[in-house]
Each structure stands twice: as C-alpha cells, then as structure tokens.
PDB file of N, CA and C in Angstrom:
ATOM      1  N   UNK A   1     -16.588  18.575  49.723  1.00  0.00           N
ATOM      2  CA  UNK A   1     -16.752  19.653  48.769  1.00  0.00           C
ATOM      3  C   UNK A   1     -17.509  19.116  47.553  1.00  0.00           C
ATOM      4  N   UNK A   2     -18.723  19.832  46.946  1.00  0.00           N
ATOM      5  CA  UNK A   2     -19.130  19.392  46.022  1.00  0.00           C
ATOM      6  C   UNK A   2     -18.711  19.751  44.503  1.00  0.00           C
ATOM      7  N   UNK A   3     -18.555  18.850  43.869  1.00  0.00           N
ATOM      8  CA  UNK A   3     -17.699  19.084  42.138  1.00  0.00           C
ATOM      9  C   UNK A   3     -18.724  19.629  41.758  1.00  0.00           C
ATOM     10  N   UNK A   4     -18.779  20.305  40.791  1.00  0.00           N
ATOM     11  CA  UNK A   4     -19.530  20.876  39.770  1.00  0.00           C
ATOM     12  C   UNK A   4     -18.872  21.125  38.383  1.00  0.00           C
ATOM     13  N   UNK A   5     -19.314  21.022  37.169  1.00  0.00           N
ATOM     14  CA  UNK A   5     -18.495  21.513  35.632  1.00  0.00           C
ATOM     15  C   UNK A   5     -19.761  22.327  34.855  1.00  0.00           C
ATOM     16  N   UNK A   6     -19.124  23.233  34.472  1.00  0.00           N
ATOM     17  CA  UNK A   6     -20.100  24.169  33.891  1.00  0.00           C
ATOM     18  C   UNK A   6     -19.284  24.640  32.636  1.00  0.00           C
ATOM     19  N   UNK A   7     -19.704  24.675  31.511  1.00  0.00           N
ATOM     20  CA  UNK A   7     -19.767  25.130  29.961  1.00  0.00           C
ATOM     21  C   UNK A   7     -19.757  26.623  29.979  1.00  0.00           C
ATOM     22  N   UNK A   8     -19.165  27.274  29.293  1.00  0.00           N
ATOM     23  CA  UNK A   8     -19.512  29.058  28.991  1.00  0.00           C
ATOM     24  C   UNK A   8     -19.114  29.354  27.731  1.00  0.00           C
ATOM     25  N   UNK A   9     -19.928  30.126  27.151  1.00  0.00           N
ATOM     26  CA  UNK A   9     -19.588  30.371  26.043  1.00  0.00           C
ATOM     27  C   UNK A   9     -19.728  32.480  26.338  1.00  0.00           C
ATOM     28  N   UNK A  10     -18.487  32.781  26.031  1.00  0.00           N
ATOM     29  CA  UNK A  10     -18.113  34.174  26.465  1.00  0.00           C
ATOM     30  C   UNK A  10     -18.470  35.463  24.870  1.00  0.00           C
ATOM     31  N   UNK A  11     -19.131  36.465  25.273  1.00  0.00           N
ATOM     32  CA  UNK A  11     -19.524  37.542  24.040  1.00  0.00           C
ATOM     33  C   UNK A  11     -18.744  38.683  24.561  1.00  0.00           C
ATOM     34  N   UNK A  12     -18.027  39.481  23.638  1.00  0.00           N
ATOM     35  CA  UNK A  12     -17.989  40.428  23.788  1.00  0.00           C
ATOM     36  C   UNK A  12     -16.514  40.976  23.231  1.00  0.00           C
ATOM     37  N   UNK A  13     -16.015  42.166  24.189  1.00  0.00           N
ATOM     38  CA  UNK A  13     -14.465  41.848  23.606  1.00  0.00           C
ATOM     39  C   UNK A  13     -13.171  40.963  24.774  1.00  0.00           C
ATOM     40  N   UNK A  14     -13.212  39.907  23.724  1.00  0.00           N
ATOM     41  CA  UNK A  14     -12.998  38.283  24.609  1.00  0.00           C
ATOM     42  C   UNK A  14     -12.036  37.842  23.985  1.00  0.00           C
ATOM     43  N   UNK A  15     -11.543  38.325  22.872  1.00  0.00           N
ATOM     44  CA  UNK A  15      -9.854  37.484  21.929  1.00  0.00           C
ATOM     45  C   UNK A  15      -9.055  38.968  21.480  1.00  0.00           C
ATOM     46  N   UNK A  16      -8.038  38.292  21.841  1.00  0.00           N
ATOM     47  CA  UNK A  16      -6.685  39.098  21.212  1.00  0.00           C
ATOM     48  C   UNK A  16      -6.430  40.239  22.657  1.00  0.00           C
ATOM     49  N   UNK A  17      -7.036  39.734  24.172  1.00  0.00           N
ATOM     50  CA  UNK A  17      -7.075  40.739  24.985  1.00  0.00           C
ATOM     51  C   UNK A  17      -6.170  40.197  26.114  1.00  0.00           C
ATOM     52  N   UNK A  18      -6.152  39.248  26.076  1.00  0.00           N
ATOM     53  CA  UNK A  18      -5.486  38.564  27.321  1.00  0.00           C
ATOM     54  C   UNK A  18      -6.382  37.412  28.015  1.00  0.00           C
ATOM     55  N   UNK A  19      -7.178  37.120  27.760  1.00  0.00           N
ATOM     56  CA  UNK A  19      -8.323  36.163  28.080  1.00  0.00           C
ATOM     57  C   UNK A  19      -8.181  34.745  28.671  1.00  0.00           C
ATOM     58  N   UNK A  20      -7.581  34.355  27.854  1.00  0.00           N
ATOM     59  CA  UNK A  20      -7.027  32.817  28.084  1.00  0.00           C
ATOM     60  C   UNK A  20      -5.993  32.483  28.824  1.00  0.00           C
ATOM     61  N   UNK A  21      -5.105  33.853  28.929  1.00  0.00           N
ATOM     62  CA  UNK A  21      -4.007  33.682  29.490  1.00  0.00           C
ATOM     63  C   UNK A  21      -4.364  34.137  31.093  1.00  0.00           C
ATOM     64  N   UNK A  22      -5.609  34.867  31.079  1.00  0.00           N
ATOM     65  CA  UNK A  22      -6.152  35.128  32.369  1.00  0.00           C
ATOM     66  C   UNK A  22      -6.880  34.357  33.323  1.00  0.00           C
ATOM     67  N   UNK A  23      -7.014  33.439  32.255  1.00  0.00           N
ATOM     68  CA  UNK A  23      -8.221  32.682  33.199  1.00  0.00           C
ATOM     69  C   UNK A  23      -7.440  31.027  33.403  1.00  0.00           C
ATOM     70  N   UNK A  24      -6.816  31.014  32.392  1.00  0.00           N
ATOM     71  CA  UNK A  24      -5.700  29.921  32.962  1.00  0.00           C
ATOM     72  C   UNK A  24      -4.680  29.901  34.582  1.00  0.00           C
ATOM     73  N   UNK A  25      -4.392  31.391  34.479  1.00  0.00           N
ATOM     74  CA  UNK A  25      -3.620  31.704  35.908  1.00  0.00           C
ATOM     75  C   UNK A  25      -4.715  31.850  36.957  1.00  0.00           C
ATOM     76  N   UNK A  26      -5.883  32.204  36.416  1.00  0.00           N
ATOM     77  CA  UNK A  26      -6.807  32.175  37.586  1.00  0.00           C
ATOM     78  C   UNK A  26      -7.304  30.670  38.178  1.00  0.00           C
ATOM     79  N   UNK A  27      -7.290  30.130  37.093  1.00  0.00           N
ATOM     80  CA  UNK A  27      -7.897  28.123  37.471  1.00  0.00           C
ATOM     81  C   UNK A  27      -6.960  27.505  37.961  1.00  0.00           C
ATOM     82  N   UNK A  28      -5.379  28.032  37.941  1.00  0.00           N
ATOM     83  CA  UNK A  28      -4.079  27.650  38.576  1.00  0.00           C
ATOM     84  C   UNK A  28      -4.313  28.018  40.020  1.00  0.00           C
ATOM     85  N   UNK A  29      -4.732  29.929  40.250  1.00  0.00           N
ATOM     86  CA  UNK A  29      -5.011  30.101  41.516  1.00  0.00           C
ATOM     87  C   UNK A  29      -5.592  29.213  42.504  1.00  0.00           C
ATOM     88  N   UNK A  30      -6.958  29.438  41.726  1.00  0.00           N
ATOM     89  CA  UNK A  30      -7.899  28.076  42.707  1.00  0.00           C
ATOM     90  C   UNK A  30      -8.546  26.906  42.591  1.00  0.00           C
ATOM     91  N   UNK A  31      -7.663  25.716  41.713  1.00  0.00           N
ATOM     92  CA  UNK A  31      -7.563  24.574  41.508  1.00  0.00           C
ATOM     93  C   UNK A  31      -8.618  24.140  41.474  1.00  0.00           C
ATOM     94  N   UNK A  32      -9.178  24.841  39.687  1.00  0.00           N
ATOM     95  CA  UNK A  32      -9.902  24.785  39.093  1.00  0.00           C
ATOM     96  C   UNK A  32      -9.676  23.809  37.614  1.00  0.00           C
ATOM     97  N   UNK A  33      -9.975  22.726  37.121  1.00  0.00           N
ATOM     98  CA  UNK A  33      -9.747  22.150  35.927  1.00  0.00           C
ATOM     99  C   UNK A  33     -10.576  22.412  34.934  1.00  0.00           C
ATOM    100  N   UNK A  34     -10.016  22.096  33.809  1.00  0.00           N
ATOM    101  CA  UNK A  34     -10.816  22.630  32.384  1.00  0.00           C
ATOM    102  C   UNK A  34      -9.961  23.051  31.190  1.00  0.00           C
ATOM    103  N   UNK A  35     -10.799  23.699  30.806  1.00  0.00           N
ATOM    104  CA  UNK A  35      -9.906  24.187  29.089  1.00  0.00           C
ATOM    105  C   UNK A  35     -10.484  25.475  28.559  1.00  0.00           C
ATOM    106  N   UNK A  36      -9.535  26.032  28.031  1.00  0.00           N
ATOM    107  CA  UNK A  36     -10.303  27.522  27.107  1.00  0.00           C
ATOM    108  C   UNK A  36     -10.121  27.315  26.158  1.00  0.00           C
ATOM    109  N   UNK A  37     -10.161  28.284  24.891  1.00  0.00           N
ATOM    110  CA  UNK A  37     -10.487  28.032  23.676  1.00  0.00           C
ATOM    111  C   UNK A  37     -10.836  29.276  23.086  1.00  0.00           C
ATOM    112  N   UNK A  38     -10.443  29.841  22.060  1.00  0.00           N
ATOM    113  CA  UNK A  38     -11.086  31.004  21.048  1.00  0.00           C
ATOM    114  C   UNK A  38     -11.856  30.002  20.180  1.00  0.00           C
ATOM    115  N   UNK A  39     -13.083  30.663  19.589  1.00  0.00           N
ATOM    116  CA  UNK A  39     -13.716  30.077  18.529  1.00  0.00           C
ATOM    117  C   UNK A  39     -13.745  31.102  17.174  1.00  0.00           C
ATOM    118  N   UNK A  40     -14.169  30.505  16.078  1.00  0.00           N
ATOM    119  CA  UNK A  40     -13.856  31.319  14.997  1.00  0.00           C
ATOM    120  C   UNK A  40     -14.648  32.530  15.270  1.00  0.00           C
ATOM    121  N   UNK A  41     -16.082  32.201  15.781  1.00  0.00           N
ATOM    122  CA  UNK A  41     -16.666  33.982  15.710  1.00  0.00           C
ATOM    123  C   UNK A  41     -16.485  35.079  16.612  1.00  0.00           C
ATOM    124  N   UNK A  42     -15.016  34.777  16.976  1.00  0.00           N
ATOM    125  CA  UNK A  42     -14.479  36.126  18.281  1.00  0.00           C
ATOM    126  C   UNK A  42     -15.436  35.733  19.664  1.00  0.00           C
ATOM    127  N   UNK A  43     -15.637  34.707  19.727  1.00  0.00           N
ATOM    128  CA  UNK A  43     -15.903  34.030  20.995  1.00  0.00           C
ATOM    129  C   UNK A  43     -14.577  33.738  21.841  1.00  0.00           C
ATOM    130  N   UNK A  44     -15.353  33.055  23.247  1.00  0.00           N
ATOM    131  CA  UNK A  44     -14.373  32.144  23.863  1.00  0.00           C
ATOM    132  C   UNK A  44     -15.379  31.417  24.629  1.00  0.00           C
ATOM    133  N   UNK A  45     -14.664  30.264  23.854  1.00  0.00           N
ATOM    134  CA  UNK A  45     -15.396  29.119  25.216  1.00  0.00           C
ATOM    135  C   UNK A  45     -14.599  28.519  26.323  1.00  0.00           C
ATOM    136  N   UNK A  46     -14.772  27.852  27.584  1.00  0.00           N
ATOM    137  CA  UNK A  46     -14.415  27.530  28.523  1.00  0.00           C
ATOM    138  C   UNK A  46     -15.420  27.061  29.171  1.00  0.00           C
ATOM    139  N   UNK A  47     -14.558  25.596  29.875  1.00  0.00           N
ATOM    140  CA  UNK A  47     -15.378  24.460  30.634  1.00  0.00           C
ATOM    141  C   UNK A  47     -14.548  24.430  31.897  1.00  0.00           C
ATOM    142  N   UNK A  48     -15.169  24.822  32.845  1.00  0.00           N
ATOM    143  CA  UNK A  48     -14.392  24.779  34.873  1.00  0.00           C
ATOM    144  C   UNK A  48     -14.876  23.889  35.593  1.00  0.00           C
ATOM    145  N   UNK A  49     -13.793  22.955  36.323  1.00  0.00           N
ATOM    146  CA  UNK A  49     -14.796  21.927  37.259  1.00  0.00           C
ATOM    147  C   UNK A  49     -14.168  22.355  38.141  1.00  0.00           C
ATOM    148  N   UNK A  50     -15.068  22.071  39.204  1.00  0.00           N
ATOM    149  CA  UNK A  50     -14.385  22.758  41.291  1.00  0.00           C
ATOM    150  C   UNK A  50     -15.402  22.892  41.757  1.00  0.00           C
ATOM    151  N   UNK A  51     -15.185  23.713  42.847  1.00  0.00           N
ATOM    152  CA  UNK A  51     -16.539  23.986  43.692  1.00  0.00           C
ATOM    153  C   UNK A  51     -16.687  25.346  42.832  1.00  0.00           C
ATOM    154  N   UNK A  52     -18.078  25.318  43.350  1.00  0.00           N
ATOM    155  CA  UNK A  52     -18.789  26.514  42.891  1.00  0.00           C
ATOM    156  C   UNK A  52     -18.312  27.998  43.152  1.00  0.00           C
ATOM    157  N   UNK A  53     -17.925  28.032  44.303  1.00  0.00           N
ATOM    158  CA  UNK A  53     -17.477  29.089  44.870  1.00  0.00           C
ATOM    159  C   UNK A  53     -15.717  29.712  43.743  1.00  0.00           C
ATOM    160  N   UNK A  54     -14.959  28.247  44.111  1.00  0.00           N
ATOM    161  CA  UNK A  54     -13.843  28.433  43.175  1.00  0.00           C
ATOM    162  C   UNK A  54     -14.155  28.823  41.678  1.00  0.00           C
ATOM    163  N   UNK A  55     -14.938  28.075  41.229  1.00  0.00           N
ATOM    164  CA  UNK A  55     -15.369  28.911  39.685  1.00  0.00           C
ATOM    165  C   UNK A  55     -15.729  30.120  40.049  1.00  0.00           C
ATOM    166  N   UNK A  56     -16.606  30.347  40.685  1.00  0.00           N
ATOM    167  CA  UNK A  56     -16.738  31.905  40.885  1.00  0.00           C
ATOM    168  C   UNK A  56     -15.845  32.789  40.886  1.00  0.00           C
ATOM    169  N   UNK A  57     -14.814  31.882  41.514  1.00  0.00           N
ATOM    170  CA  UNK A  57     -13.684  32.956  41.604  1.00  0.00           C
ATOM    171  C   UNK A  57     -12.652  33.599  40.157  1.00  0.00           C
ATOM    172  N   UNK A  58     -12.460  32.101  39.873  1.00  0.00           N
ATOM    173  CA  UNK A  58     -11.992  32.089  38.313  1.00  0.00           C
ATOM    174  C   UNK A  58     -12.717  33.646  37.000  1.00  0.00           C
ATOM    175  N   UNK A  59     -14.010  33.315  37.736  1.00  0.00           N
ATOM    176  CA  UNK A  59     -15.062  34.471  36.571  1.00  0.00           C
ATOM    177  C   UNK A  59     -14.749  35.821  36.878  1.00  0.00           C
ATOM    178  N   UNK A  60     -15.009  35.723  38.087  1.00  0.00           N
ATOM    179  CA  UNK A  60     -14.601  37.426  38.465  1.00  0.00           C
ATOM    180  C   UNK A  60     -13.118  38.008  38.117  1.00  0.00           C
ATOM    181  N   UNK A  61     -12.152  36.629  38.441  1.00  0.00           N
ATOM    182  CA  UNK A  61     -10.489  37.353  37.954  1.00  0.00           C
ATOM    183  C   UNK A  61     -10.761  37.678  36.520  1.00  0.00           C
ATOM    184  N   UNK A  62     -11.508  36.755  35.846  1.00  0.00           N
ATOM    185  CA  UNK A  62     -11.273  36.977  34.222  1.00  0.00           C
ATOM    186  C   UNK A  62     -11.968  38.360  34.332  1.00  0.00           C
ATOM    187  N   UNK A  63     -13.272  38.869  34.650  1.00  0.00           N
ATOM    188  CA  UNK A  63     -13.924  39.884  34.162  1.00  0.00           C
ATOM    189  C   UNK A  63     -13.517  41.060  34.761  1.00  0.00           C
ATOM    190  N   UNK A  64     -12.573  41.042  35.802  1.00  0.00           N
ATOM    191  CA  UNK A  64     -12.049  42.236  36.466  1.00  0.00           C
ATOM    192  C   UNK A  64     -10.558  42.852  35.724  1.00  0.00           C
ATOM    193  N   UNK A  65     -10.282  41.972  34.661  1.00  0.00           N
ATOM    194  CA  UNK A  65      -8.992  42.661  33.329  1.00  0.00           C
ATOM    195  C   UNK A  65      -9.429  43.794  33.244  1.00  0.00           C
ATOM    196  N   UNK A  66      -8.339  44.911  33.066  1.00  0.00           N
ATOM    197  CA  UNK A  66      -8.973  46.261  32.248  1.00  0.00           C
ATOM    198  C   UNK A  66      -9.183  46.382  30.358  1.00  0.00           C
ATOM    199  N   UNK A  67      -8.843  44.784  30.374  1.00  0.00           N
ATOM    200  CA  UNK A  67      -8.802  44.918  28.455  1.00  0.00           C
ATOM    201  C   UNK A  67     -10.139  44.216  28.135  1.00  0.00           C
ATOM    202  N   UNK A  68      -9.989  43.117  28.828  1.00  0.00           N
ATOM    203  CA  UNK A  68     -11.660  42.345  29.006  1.00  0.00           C
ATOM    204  C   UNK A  68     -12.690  42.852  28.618  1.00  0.00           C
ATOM    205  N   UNK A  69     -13.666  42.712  28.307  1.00  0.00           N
ATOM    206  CA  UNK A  69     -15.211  43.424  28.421  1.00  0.00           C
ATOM    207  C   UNK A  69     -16.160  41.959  28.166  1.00  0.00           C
ATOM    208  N   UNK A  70     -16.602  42.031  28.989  1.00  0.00           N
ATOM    209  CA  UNK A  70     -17.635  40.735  28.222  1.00  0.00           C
ATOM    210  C   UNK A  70     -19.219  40.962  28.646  1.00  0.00           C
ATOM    211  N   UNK A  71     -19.754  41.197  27.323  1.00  0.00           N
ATOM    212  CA  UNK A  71     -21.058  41.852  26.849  1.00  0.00           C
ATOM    213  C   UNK A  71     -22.001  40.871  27.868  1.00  0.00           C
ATOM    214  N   UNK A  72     -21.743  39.484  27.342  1.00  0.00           N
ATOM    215  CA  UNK A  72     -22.554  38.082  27.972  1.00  0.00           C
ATOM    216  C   UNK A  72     -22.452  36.928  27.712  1.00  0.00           C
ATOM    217  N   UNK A  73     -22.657  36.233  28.507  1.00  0.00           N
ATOM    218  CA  UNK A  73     -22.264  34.732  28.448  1.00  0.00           C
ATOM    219  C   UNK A  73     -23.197  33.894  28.632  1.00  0.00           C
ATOM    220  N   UNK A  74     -23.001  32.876  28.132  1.00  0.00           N
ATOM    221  CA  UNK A  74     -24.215  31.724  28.211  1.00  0.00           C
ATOM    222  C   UNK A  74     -23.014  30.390  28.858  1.00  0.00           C
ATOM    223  N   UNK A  75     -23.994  30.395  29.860  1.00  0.00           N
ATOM    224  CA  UNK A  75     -23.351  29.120  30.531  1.00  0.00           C
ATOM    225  C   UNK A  75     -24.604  28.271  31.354  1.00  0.00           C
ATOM    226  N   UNK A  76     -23.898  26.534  31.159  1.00  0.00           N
ATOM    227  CA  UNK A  76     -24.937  26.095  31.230  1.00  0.00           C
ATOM    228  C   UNK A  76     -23.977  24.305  32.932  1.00  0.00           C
ATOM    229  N   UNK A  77     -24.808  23.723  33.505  1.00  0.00           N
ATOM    230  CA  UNK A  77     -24.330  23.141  34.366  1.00  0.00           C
ATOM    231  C   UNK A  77     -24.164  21.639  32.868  1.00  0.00           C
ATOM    232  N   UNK A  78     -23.004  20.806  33.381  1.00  0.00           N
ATOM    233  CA  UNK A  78     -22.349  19.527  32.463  1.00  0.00           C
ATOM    234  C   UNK A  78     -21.842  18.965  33.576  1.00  0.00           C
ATOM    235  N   UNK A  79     -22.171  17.412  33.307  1.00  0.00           N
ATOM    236  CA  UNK A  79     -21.585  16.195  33.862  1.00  0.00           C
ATOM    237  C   UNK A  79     -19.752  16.734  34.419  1.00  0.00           C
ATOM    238  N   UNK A  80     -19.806  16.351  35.166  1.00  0.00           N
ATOM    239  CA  UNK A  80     -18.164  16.209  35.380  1.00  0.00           C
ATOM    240  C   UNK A  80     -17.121  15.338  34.949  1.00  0.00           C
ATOM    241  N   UNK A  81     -15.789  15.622  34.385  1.00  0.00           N
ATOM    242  CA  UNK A  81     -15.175  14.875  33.742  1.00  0.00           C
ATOM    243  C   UNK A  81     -14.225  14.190  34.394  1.00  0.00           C
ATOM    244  N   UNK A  82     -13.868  14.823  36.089  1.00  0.00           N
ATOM    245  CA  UNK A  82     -12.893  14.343  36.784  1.00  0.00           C
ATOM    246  C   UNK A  82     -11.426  14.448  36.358  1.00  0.00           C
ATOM    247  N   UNK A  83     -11.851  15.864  35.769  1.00  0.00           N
ATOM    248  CA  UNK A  83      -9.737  16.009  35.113  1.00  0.00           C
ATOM    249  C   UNK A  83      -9.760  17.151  36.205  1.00  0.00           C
ATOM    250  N   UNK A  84      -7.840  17.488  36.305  1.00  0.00           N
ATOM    251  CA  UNK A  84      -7.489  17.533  37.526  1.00  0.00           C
ATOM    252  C   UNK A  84      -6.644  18.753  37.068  1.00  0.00           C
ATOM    253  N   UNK A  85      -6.450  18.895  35.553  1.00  0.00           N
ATOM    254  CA  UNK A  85      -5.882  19.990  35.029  1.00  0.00           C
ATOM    255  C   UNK A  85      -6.748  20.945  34.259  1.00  0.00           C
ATOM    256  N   UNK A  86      -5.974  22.270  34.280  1.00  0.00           N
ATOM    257  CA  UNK A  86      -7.004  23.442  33.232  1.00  0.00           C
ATOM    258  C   UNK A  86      -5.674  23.808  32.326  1.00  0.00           C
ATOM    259  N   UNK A  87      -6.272  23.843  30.782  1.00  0.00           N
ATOM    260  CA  UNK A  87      -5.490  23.843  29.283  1.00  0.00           C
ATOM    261  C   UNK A  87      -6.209  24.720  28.610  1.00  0.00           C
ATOM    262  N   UNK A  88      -4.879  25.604  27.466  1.00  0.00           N
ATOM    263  CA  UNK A  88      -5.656  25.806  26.912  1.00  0.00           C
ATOM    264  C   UNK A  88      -5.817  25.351  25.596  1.00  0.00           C
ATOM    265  N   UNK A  89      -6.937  25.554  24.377  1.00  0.00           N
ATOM    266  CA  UNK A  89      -6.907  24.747  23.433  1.00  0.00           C
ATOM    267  C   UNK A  89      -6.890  25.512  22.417  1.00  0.00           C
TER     268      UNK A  89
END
C-alpha cells in the first residue's frame, strides 16, 4: 500500500459545526493518521497520512455532515511523518 500525507487547509462554514469531531471519527474509521486544528480566521486545517483512497474516504465523511459546508480547500501533497495516530489540536 502506498503512504501518502497531504496538508488542507478547509474555507467555508468549518468551526463551531462539528468538524473536528467528524473527521477524527472518520480517520479512526479508516486508519488514517494526522491532526486537525481550528485556526484563528474560521478556518480548519488538517494533515492525513494513508492511502489515498482512505483519505478520500476521511473527506467525503467530513463533507457529507448536514452542518458542514465547505466553500474550498487548498490542499497540497507533504513528506510523510510515519505517525500512526490522528489528534486533534
């Protein structure tokens, strides 16, 4: 299986919705590692390592919330860190 870690930085309405708490149970689902994070400007960032497919999966649970909305995201491919857990921060 090939690792991959990818960076996102999330727009839209993304804090105070359930977000973090969604995408944490989703990276639990499919043993996905990483970290989330609110940032001060009503962002959210989040970093996923796994296979590709498994992140995929992670994205779609988060964006399929009915409180969710996310306008757009910028995400970009990052070195892998080889952690084995997903936190949030």
């Amino acid at each position: 299986m090939n690792i991959i870690r990818r960076h996102y930085i999330f727009y839209g309405w993304v804090q105070g919705v359930g977000f973090r708490y969604r995408a944490y149970h989703a990276a639990h689902r499919y043993g996905v590692a990483g970290w989330v994070r609110n940032l001060p400007d009503y962002t959210v960032e989040m970093e996923l390592e796994g296979s590709e497919r498994d992140i995929d999966e992670v994205i779609l649970c988060v964006e399929r919330s009915d409180y969710i909305r996310i306008d757009n995201m910028d995400v970009k491919d990052i070195p892998i860190h080889n952690e084995h857990t997903f936190n949030y921060r």
